[in-house]
PDB file of N, CA and C in Angstrom:
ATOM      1  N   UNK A   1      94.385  86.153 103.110  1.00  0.00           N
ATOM      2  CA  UNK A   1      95.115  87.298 102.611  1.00  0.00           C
ATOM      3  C   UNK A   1      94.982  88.421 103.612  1.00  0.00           C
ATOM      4  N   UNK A   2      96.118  88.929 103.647  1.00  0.00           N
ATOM      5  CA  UNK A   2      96.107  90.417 104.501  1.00  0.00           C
ATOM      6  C   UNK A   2      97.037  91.517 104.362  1.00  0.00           C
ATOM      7  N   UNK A   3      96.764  92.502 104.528  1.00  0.00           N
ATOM      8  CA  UNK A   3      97.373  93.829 104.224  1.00  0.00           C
ATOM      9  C   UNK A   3      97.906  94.415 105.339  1.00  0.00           C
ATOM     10  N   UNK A   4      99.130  94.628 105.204  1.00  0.00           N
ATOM     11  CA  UNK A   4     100.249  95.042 106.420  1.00  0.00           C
ATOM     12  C   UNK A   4     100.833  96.253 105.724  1.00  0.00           C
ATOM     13  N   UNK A   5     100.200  97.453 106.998  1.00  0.00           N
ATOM     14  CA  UNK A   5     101.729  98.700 106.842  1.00  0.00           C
ATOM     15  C   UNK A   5     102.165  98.946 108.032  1.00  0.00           C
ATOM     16  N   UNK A   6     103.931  99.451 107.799  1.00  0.00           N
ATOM     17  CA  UNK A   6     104.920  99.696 108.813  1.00  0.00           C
ATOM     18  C   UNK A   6     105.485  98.422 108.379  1.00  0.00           C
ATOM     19  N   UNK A   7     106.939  98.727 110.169  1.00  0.00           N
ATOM     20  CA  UNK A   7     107.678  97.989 109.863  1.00  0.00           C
ATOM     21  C   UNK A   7     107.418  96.507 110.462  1.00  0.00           C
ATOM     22  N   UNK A   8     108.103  95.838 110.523  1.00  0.00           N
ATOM     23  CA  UNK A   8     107.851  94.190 111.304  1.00  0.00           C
ATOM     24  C   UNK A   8     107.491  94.741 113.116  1.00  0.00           C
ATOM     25  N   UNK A   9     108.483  95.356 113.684  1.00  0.00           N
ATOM     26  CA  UNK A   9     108.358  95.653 114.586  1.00  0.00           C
ATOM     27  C   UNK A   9     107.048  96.582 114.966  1.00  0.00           C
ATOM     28  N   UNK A  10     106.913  97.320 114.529  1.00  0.00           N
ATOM     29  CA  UNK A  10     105.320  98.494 114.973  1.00  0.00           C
ATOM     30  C   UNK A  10     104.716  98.384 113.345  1.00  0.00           C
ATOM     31  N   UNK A  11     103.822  97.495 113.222  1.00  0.00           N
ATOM     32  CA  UNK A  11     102.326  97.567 112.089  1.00  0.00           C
ATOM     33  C   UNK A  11     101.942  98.711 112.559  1.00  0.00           C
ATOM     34  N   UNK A  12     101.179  99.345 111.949  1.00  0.00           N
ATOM     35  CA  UNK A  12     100.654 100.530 111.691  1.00  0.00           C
ATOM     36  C   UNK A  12      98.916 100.324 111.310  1.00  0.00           C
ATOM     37  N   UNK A  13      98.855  99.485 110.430  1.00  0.00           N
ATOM     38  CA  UNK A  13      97.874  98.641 109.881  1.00  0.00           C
ATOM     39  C   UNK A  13      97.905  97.231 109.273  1.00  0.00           C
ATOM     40  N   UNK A  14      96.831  96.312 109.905  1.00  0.00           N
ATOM     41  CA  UNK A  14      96.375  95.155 109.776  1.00  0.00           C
ATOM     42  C   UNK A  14      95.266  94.901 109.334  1.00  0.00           C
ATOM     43  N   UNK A  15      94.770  94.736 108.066  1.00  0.00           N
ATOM     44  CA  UNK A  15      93.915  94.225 107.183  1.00  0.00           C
ATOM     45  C   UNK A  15      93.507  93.136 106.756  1.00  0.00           C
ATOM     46  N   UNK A  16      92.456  92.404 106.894  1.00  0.00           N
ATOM     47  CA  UNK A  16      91.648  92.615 108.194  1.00  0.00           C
ATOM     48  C   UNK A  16      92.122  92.207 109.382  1.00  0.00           C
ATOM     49  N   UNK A  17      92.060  92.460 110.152  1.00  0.00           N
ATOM     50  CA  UNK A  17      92.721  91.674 111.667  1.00  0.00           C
ATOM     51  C   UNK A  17      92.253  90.386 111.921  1.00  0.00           C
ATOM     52  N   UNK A  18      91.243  89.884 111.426  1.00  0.00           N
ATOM     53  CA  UNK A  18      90.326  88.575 111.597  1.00  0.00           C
ATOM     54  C   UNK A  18      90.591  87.866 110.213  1.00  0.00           C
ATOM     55  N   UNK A  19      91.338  87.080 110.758  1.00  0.00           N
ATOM     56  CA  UNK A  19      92.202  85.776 109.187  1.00  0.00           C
ATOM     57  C   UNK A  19      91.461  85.133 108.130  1.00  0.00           C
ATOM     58  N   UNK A  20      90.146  84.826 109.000  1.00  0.00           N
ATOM     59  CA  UNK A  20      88.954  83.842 108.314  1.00  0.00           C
ATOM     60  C   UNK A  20      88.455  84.301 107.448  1.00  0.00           C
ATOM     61  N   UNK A  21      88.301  83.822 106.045  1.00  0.00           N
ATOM     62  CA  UNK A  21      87.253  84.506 104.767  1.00  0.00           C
ATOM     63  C   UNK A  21      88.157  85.416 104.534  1.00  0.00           C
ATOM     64  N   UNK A  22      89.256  86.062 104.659  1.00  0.00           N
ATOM     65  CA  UNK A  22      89.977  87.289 104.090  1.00  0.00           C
ATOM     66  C   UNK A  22      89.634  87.529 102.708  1.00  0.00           C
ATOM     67  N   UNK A  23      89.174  86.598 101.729  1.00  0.00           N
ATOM     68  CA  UNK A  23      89.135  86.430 100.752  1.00  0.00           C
ATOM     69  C   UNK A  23      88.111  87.812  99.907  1.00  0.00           C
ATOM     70  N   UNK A  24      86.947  87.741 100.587  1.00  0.00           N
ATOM     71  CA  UNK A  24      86.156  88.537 100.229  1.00  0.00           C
ATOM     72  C   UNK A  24      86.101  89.869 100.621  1.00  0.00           C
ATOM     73  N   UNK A  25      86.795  90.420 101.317  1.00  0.00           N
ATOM     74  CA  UNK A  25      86.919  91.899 102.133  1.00  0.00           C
ATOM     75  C   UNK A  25      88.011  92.531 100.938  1.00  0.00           C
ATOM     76  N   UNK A  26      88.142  91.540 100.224  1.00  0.00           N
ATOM     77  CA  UNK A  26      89.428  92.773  98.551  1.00  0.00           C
ATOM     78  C   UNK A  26      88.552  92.000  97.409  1.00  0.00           C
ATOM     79  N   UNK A  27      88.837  93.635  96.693  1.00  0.00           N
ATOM     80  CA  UNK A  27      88.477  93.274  95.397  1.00  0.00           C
ATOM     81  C   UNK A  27      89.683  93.209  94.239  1.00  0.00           C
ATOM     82  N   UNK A  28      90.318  92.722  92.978  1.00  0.00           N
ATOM     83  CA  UNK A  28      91.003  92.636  92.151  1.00  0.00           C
ATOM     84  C   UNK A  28      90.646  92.696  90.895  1.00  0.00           C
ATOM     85  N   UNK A  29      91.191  93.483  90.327  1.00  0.00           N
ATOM     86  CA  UNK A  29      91.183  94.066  89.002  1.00  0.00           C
ATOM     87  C   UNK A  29      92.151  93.478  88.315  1.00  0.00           C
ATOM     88  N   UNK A  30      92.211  93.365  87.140  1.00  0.00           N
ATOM     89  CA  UNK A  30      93.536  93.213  86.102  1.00  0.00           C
ATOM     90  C   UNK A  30      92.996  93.853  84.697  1.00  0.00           C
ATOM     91  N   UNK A  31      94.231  94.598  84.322  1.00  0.00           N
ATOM     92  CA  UNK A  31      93.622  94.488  82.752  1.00  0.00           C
ATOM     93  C   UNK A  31      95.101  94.552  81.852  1.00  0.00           C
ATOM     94  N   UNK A  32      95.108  93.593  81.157  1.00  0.00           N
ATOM     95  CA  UNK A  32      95.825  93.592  80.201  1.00  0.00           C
ATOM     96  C   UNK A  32      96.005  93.544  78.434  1.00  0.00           C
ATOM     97  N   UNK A  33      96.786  94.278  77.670  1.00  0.00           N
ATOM     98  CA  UNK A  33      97.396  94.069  76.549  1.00  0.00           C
ATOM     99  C   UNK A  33      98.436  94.575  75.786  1.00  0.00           C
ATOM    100  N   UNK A  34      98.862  93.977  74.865  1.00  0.00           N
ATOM    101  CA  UNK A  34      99.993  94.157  74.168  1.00  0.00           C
ATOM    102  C   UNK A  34     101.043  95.461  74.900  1.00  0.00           C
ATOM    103  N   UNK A  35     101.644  95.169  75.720  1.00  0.00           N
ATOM    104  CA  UNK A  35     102.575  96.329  76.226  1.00  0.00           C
ATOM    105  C   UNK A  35     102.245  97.336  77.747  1.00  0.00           C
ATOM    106  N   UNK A  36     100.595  96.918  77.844  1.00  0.00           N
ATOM    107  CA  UNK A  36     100.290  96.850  78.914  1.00  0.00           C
ATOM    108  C   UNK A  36      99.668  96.018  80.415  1.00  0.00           C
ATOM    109  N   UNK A  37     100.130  96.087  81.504  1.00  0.00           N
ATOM    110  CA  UNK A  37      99.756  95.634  82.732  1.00  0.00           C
ATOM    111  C   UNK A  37      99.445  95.882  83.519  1.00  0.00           C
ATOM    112  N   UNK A  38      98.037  96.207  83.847  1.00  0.00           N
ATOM    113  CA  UNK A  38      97.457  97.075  85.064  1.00  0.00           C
ATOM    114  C   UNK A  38      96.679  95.934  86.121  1.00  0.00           C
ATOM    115  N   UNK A  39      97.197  95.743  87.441  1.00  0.00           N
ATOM    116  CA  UNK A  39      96.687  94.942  88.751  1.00  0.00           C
ATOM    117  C   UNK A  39      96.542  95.885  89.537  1.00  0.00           C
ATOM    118  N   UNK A  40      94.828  95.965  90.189  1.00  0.00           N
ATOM    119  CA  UNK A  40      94.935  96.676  91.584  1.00  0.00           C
ATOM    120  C   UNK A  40      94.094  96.050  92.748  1.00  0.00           C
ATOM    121  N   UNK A  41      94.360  95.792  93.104  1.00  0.00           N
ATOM    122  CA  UNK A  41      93.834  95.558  94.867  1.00  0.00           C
ATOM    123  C   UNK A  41      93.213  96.059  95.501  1.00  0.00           C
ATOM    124  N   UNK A  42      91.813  96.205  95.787  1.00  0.00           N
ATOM    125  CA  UNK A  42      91.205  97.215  96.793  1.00  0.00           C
ATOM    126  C   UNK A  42      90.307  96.646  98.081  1.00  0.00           C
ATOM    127  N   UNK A  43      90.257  97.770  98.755  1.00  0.00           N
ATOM    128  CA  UNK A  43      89.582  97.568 100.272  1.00  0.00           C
ATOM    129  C   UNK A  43      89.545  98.936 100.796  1.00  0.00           C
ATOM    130  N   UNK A  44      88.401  98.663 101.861  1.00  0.00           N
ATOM    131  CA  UNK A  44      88.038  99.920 102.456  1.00  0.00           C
ATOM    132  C   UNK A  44      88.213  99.429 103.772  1.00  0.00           C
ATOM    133  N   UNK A  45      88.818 100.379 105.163  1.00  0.00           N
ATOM    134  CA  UNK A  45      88.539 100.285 106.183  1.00  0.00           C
ATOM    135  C   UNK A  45      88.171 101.494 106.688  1.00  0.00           C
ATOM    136  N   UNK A  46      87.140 101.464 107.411  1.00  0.00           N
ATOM    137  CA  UNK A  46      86.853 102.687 108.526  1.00  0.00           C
ATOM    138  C   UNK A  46      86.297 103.525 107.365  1.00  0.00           C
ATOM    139  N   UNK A  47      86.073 103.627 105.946  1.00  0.00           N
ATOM    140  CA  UNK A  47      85.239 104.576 104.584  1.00  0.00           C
ATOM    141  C   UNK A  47      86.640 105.120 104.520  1.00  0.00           C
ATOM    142  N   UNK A  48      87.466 105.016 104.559  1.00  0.00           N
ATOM    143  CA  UNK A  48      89.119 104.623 103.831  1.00  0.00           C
ATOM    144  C   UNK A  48      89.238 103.943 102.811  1.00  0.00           C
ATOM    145  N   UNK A  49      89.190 104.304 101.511  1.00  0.00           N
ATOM    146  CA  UNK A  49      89.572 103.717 100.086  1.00  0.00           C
ATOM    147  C   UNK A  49      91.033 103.115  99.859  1.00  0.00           C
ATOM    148  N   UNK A  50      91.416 102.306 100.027  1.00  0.00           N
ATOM    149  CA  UNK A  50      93.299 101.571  99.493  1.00  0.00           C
ATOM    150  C   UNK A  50      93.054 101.152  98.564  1.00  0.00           C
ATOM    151  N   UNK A  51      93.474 101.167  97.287  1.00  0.00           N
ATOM    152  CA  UNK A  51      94.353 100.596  96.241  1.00  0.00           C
ATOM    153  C   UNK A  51      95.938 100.193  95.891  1.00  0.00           C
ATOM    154  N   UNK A  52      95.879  98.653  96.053  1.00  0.00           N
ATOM    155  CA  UNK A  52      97.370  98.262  96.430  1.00  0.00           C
ATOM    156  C   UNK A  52      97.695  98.043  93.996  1.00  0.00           C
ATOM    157  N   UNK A  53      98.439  99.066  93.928  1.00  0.00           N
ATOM    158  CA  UNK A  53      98.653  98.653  92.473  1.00  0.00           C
ATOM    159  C   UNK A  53     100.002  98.424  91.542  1.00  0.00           C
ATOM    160  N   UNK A  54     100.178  97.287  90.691  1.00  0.00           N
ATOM    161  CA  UNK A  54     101.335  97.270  90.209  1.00  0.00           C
ATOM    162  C   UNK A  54     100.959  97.462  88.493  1.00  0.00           C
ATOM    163  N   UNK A  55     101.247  98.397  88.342  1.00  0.00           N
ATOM    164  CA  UNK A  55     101.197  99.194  86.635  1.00  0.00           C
ATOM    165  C   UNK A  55     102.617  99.140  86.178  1.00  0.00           C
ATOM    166  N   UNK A  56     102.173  98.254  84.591  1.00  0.00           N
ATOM    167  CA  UNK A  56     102.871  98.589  83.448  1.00  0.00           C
ATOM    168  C   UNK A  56     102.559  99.058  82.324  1.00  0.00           C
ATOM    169  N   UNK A  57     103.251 100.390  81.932  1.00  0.00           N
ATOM    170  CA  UNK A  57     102.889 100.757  80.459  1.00  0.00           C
ATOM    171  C   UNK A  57     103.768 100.658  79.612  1.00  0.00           C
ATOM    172  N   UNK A  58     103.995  99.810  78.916  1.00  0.00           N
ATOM    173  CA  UNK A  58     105.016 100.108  77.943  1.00  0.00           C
ATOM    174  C   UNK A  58     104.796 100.510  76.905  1.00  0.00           C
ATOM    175  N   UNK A  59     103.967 101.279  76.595  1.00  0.00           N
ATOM    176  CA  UNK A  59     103.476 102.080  75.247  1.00  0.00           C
ATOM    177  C   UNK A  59     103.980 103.939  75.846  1.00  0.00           C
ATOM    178  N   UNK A  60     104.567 104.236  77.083  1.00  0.00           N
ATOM    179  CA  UNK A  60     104.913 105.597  77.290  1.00  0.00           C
ATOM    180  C   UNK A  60     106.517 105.094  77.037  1.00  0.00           C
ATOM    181  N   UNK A  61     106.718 106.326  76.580  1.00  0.00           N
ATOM    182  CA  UNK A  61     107.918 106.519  76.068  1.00  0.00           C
ATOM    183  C   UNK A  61     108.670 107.412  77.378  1.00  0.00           C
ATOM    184  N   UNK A  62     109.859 107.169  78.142  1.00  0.00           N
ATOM    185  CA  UNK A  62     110.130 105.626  78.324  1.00  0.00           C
ATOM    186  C   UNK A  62     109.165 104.757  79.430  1.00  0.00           C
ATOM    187  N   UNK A  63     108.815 103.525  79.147  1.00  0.00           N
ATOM    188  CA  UNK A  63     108.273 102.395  79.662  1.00  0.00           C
ATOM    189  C   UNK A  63     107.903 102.908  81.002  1.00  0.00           C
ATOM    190  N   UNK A  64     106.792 103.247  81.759  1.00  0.00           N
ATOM    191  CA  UNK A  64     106.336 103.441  83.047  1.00  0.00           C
ATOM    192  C   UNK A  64     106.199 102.093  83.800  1.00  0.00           C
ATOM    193  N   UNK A  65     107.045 102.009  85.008  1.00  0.00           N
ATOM    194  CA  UNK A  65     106.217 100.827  86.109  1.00  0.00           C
ATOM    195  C   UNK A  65     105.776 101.447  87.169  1.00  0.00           C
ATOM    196  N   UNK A  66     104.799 101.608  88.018  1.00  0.00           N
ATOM    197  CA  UNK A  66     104.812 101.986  89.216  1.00  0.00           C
ATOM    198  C   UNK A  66     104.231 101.039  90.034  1.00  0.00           C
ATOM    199  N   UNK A  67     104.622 100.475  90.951  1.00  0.00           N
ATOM    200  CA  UNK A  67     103.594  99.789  92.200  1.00  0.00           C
ATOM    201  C   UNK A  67     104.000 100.545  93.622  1.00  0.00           C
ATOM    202  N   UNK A  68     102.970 100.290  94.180  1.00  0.00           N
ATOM    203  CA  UNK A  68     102.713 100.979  95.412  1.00  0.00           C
ATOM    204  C   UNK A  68     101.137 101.600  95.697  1.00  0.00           C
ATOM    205  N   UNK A  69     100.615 102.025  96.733  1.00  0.00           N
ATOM    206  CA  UNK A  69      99.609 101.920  96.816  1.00  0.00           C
ATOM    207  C   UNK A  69      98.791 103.452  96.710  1.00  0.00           C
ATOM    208  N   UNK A  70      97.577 103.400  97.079  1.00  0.00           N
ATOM    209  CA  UNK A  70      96.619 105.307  96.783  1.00  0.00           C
ATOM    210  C   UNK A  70      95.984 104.893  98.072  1.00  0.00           C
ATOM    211  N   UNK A  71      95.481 106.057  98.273  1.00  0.00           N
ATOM    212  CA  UNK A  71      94.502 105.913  99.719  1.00  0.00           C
ATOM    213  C   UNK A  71      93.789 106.881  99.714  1.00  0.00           C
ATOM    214  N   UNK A  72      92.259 106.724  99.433  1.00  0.00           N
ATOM    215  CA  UNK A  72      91.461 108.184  99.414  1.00  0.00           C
ATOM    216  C   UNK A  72      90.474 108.075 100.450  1.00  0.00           C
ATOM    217  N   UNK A  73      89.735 109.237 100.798  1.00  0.00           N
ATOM    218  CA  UNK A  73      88.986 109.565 101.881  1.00  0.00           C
ATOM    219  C   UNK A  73      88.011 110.521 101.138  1.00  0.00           C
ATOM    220  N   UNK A  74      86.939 109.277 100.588  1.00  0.00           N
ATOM    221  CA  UNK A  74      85.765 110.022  99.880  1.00  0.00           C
ATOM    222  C   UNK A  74      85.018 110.714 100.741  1.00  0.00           C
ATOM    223  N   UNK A  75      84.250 111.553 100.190  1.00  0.00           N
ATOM    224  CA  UNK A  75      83.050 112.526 100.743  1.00  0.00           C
ATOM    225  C   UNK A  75      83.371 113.444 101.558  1.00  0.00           C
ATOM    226  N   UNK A  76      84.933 113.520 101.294  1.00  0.00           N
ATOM    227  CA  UNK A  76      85.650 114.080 102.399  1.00  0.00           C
ATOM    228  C   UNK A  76      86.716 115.227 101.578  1.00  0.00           C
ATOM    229  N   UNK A  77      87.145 116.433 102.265  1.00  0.00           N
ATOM    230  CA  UNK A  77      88.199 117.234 101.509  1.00  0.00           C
ATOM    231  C   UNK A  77      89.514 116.825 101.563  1.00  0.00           C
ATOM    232  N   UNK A  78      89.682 115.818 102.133  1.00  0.00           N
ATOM    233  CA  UNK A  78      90.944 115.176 102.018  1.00  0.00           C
ATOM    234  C   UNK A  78      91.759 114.727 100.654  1.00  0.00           C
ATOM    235  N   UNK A  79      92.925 115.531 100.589  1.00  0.00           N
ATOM    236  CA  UNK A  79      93.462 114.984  99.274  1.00  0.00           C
ATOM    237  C   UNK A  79      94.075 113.164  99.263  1.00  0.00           C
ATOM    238  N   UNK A  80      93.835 112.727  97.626  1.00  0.00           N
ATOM    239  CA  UNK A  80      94.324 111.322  97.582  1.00  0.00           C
ATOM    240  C   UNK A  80      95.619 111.744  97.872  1.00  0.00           C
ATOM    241  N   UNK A  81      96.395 110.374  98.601  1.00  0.00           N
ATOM    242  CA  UNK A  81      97.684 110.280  98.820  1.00  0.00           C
ATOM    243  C   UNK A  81      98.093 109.065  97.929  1.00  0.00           C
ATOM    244  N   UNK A  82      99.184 109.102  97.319  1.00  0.00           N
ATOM    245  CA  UNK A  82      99.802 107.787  96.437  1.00  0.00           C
ATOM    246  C   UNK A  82     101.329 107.330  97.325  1.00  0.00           C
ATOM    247  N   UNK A  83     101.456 106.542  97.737  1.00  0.00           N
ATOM    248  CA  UNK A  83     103.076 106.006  98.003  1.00  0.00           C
ATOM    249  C   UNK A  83     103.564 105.186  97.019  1.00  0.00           C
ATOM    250  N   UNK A  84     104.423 105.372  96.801  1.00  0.00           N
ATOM    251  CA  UNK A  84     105.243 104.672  95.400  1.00  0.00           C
ATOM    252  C   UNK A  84     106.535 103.541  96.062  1.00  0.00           C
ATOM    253  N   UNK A  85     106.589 102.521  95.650  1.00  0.00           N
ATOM    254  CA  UNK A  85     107.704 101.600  95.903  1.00  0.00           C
ATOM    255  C   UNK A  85     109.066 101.971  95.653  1.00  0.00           C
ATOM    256  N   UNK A  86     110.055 101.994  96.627  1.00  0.00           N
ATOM    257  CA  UNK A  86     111.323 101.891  96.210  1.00  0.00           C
ATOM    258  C   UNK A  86     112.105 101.565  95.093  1.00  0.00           C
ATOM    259  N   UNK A  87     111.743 100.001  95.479  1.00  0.00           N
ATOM    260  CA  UNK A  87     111.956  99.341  94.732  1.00  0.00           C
ATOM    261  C   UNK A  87     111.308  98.323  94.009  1.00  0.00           C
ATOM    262  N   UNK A  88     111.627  98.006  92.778  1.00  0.00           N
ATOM    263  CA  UNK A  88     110.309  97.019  91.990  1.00  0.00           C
ATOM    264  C   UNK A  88     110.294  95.920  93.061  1.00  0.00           C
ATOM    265  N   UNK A  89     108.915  95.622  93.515  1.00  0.00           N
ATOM    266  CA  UNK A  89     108.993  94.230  94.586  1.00  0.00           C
ATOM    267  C   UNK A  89     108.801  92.952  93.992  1.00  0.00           C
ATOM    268  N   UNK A  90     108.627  92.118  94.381  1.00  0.00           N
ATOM    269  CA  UNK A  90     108.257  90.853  93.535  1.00  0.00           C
ATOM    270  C   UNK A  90     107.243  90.398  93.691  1.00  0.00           C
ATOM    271  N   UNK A  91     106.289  90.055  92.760  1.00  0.00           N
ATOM    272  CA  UNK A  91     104.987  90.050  92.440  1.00  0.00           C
ATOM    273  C   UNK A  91     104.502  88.718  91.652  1.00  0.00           C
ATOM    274  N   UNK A  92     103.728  88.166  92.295  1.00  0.00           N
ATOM    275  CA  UNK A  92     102.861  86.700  90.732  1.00  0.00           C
ATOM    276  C   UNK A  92     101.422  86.920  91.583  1.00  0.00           C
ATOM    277  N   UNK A  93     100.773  87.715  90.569  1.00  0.00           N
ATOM    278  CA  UNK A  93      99.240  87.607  90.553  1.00  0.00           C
ATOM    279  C   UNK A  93      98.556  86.227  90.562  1.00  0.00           C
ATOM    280  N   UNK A  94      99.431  85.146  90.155  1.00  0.00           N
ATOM    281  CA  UNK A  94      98.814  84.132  89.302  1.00  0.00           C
ATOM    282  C   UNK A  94      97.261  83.882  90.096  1.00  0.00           C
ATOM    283  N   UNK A  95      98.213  82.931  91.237  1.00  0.00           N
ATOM    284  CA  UNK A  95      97.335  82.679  92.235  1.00  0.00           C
ATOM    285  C   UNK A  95      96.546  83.557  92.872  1.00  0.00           C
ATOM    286  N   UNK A  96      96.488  84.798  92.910  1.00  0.00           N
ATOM    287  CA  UNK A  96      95.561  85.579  93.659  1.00  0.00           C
ATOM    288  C   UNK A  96      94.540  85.725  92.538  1.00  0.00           C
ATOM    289  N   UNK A  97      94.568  85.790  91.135  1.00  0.00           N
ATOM    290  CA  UNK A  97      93.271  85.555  90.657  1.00  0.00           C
ATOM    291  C   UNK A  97      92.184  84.638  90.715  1.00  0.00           C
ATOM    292  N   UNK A  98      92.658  83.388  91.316  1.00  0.00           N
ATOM    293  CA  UNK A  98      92.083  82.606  91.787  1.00  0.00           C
ATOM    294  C   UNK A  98      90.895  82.334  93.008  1.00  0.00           C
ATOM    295  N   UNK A  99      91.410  82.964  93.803  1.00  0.00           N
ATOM    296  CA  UNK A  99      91.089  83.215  95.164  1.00  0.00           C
ATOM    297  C   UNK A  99      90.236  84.540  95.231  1.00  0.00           C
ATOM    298  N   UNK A 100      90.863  85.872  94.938  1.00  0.00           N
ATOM    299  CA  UNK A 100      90.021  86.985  95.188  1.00  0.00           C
ATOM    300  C   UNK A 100      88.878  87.165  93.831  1.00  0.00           C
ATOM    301  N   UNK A 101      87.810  88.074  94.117  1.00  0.00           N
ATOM    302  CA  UNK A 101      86.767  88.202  93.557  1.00  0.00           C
ATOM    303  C   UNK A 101      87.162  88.903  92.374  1.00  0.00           C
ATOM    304  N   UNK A 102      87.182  88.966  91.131  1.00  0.00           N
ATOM    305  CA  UNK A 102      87.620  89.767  90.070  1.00  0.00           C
ATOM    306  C   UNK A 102      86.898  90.655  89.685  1.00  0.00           C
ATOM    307  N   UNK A 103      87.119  92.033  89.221  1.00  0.00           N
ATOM    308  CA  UNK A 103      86.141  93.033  88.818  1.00  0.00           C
ATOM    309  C   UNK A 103      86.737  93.459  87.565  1.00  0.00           C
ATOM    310  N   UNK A 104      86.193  93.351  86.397  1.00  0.00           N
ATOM    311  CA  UNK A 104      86.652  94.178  85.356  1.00  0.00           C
ATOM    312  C   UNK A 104      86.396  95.975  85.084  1.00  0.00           C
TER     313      UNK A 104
END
């Protein structure tokens, strides 16, 4: 598994750059029920916090989705930044619960 930002042509960032074991360098969350769906993805590079997340609430009136990712810079005065997706992307957790380490 790996984490890519930018475009095809100029990455910006490559997570991790080293292919082997990718597995354990993210952590995964899920929590779900009745109307809700919360998945997030995390990793640190360089004491750089990412959370890659795809949220559903359907208990807010009207229905919230957001995916896209946060990026914080603890211990630091730096404000969190959130980027939000365009567009809904396409997503199956299935298999990545499998593979990455789960944290409730």
């Amino acid at each position: 598994m790996q984490y890519r930002f930018g475009s095809p042509a100029k990455i910006e960032l490559e997570y991790p750059k080293d292919r082997t074991g990718t597995q354990q360098k993210f952590e995964y969350t899920h929590y779900m029920r009745a109307l809700v769906d919360l998945n997030e993805i995390n990793f640190s590079v360089d004491g750089v916090d990412y959370s890659v997340v795809d949220d559903y609430n359907g208990e807010e009136k009207p229905a919230q989705s957001i995916e896209g990712i946060t990026i914080n810079w603890p211990g630091t005065s730096k404000k969190e930044v959130r980027y939000t997706c365009r567009t809904k992307p396409k997503t199956d957790y299935t298999d990545l619960q499998a593979v990455l380490v789960e944290h409730n």
